[in-house]
N, C-alpha and C. Protein backbone atom coordinates (compact mmCIF):
# COMPACT_ATOMS: atom_id res chain seq x y z
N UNK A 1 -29.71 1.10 -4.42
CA UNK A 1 -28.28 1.22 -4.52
C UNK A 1 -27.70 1.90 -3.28
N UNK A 2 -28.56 3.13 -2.43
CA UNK A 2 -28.14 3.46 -1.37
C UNK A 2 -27.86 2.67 -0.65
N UNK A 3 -28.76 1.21 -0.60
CA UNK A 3 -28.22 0.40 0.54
C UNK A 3 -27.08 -0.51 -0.15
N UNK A 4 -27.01 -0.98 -0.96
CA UNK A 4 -26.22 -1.79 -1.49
C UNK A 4 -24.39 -2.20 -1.55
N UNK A 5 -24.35 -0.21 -1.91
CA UNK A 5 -23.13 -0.07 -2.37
C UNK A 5 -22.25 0.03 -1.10
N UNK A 6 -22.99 1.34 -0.22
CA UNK A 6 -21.65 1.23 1.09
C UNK A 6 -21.06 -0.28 1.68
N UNK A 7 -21.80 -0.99 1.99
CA UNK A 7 -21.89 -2.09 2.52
C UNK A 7 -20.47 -2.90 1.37
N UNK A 8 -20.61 -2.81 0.17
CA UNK A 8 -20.04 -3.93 -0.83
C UNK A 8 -18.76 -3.39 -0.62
N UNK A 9 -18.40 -2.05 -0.74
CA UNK A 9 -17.29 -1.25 -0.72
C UNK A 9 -16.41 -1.42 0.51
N UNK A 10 -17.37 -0.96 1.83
CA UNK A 10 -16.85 -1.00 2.83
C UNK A 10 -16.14 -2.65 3.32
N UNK A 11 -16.51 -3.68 2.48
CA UNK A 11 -16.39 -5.12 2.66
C UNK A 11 -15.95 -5.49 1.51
N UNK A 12 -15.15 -4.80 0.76
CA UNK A 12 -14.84 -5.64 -0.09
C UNK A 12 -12.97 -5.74 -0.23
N UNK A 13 -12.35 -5.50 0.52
CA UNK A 13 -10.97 -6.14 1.03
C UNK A 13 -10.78 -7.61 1.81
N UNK A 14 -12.17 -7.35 2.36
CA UNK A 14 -12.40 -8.94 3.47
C UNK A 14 -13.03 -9.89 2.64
N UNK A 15 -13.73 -9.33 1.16
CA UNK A 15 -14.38 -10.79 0.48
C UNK A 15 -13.35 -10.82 -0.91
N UNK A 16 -12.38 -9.64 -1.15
CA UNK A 16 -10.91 -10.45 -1.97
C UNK A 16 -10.23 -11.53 -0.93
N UNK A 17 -10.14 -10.68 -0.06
CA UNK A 17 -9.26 -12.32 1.04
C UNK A 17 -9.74 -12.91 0.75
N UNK A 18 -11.02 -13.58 1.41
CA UNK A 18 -11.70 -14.35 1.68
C UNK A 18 -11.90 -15.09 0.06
N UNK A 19 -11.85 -14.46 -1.24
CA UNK A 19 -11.84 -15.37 -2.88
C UNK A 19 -10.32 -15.55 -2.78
N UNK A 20 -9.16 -15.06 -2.29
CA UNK A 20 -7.91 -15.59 -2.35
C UNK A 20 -7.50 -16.93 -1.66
N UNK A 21 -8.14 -16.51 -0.17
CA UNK A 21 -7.71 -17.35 0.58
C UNK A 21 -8.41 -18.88 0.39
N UNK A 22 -10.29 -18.75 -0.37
CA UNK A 22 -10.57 -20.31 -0.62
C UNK A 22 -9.72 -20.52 -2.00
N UNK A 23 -9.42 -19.92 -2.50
CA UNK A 23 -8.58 -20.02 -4.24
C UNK A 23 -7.35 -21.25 -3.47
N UNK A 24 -6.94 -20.59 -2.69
CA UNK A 24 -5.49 -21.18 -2.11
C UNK A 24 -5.56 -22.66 -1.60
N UNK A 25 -7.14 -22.49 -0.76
CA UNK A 25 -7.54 -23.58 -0.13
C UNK A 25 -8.46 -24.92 -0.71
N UNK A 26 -9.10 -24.75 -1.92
CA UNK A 26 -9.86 -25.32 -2.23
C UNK A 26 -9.84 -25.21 -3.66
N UNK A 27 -8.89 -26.52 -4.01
CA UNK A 27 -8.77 -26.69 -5.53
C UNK A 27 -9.73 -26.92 -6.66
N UNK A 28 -10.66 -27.17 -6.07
CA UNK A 28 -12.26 -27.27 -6.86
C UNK A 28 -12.41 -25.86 -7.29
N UNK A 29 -12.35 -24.97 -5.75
CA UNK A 29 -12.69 -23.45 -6.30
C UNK A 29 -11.43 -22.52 -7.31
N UNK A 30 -10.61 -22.98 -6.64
CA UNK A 30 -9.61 -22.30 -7.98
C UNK A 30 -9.59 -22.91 -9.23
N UNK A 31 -10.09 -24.13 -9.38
CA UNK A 31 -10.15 -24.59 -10.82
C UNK A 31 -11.63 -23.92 -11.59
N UNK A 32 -13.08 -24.15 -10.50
CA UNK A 32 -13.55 -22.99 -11.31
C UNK A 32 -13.74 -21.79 -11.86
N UNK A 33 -13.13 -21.22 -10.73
CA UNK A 33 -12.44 -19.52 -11.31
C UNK A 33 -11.71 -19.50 -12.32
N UNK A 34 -10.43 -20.56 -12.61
CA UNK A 34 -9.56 -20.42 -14.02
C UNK A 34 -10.86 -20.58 -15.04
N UNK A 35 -11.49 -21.63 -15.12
CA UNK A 35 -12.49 -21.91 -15.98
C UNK A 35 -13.31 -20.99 -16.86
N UNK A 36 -13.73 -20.25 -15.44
CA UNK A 36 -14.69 -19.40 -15.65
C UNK A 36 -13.89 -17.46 -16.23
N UNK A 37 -12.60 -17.72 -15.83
CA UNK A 37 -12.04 -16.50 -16.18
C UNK A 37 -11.76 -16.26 -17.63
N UNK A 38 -11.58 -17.80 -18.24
CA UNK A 38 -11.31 -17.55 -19.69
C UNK A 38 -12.64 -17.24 -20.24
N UNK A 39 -13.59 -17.49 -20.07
CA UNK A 39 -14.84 -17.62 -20.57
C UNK A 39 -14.61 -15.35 -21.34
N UNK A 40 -15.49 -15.75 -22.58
CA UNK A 40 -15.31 -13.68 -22.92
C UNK A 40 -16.60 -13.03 -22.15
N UNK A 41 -17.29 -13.56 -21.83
CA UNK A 41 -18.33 -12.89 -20.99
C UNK A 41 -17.46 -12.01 -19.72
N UNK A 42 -16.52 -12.85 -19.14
CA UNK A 42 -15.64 -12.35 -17.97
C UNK A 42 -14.72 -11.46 -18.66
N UNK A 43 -14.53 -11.37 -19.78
CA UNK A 43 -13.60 -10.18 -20.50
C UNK A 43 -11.91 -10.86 -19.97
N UNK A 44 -11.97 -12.40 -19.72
CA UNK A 44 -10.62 -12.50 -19.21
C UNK A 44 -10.58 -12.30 -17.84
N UNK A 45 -10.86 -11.65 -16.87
CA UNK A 45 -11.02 -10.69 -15.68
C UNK A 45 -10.97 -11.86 -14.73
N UNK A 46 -10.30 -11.63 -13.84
CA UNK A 46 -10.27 -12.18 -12.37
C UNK A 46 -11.49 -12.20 -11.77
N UNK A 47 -12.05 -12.97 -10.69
CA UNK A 47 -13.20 -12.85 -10.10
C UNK A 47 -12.86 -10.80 -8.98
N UNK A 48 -11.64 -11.12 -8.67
CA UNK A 48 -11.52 -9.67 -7.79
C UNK A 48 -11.40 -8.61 -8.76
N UNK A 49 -10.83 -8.63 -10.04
CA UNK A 49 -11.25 -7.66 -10.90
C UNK A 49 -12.38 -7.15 -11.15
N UNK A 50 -13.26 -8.31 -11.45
CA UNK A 50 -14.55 -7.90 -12.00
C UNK A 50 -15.09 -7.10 -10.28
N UNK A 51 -15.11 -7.61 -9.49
CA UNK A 51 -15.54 -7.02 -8.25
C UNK A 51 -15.24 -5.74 -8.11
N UNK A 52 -14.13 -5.25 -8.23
CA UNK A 52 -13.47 -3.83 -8.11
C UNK A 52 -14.18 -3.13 -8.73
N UNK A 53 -14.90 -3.45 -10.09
CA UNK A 53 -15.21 -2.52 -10.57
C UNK A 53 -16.31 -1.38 -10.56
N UNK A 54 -17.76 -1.83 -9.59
CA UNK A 54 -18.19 -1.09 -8.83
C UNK A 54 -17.40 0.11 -7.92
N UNK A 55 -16.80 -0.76 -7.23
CA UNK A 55 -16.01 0.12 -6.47
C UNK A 55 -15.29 1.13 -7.41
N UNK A 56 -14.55 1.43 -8.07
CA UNK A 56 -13.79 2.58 -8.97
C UNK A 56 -14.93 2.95 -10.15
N UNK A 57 -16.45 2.46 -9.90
CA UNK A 57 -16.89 3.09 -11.37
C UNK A 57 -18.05 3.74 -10.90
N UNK A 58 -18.34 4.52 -9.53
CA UNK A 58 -18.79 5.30 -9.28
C UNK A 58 -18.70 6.30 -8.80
N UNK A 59 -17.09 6.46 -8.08
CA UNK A 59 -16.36 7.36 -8.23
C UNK A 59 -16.02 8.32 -9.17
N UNK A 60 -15.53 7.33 -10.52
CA UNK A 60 -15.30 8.21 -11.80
C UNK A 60 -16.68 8.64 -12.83
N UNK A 61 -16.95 8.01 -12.59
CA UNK A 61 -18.82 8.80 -13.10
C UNK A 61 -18.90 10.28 -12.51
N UNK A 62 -19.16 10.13 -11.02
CA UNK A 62 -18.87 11.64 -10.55
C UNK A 62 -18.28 12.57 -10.75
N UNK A 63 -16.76 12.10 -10.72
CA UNK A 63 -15.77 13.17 -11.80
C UNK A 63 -16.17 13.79 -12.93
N UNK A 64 -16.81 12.86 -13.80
CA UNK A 64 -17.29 12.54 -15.04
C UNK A 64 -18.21 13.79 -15.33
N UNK A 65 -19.42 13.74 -14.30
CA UNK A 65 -19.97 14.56 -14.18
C UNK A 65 -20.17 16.05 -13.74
N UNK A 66 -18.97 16.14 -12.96
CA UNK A 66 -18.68 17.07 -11.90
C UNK A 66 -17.72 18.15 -13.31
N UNK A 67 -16.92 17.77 -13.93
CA UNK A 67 -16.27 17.41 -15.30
C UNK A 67 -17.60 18.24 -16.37
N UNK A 68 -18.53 17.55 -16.50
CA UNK A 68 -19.89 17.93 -17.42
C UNK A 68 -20.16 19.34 -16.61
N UNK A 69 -20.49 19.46 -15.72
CA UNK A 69 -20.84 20.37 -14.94
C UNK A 69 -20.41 21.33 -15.01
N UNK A 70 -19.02 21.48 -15.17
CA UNK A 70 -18.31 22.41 -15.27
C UNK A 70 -18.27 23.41 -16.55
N UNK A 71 -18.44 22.67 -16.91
CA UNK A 71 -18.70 22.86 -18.43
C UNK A 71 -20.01 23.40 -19.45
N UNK A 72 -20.68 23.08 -18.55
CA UNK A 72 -22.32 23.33 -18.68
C UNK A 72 -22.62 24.73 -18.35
N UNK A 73 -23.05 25.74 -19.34
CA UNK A 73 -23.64 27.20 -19.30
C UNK A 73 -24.53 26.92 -17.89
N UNK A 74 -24.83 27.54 -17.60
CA UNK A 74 -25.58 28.44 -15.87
C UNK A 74 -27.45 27.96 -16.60
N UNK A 75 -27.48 28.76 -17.92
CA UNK A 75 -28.78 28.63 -18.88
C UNK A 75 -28.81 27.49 -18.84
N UNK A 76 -28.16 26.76 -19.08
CA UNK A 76 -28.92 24.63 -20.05
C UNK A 76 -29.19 24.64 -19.14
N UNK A 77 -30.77 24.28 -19.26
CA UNK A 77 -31.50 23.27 -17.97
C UNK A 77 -31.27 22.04 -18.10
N UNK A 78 -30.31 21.63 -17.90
CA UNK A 78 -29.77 20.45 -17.53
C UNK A 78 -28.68 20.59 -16.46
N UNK A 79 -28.61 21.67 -16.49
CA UNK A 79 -27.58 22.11 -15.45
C UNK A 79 -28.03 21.46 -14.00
N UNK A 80 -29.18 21.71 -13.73
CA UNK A 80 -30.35 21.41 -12.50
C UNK A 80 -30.17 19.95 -12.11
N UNK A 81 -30.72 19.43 -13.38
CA UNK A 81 -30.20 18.30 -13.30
C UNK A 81 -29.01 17.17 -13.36
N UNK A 82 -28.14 17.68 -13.70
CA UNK A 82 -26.28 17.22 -13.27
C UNK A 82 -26.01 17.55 -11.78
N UNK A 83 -26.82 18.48 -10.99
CA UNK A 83 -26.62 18.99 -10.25
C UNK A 83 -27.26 17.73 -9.17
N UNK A 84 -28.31 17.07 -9.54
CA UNK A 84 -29.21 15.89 -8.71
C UNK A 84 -28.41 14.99 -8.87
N UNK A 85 -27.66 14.72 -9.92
CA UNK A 85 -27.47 13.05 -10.46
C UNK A 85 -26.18 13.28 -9.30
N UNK A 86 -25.39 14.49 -9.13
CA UNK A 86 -24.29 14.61 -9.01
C UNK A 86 -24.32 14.44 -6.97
N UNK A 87 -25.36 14.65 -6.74
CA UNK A 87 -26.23 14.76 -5.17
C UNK A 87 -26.55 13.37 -4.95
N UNK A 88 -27.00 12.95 -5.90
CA UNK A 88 -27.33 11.42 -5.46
C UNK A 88 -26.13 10.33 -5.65
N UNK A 89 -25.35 10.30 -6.37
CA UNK A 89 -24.17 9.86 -6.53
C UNK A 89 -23.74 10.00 -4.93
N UNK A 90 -23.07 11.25 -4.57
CA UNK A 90 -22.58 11.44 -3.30
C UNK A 90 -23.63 10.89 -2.22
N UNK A 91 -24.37 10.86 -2.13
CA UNK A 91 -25.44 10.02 -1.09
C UNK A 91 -24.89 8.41 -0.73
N UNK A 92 -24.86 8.18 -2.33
CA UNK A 92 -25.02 6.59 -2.57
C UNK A 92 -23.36 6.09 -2.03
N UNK A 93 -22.34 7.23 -2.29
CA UNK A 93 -21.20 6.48 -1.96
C UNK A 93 -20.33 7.43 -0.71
N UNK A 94 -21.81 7.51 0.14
CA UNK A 94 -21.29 7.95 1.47
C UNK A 94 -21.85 7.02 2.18
């Protein structure tokens, strides 16, 4: 995921264009996107919706956690560990 995510994030304004702009251009491809958007597996969701959602759902995990953390006695040994998940998170989306 370290390698994965910067890359998708950092590129992913140029590959919404790039699903808008063949949508616009290529009526084959915008007819399978409608197709495929009604489908409930897609929850309804746009192809750039569903995309986004990496992007905003590892951000708020962190919060999430950072949130847990806060909250968490000094004692729970789990503390230690919110403390890693919360380290590797920031790794992955730097």
């Amino acid at each position: 995921m370290v390698k994965a995510y910067p890359p998708f994030v950092n590129f992913f304004e140029m590959s919404k264009e790039t699903i808008v702009r063949c949508e616009k251009q290529k009526p084959r491809f915008h007819a399978f996107l409608k197709i495929n958007q009604c489908k409930p597996e897609c929850g309804r969701q746009t192809l750039v919706e569903l995309l986004i959602r990496p992007v905003q759902r590892l951000p708020s995990v962190a919060l999430l956690l950072n949130d847990v953390k806060k909250h968490t006695p000094d004692d729970n040994p789990d503390k230690e560990k919110l403390d890693k998940a919360i380290e590797s998170l920031k790794e992955v989306m730097t």
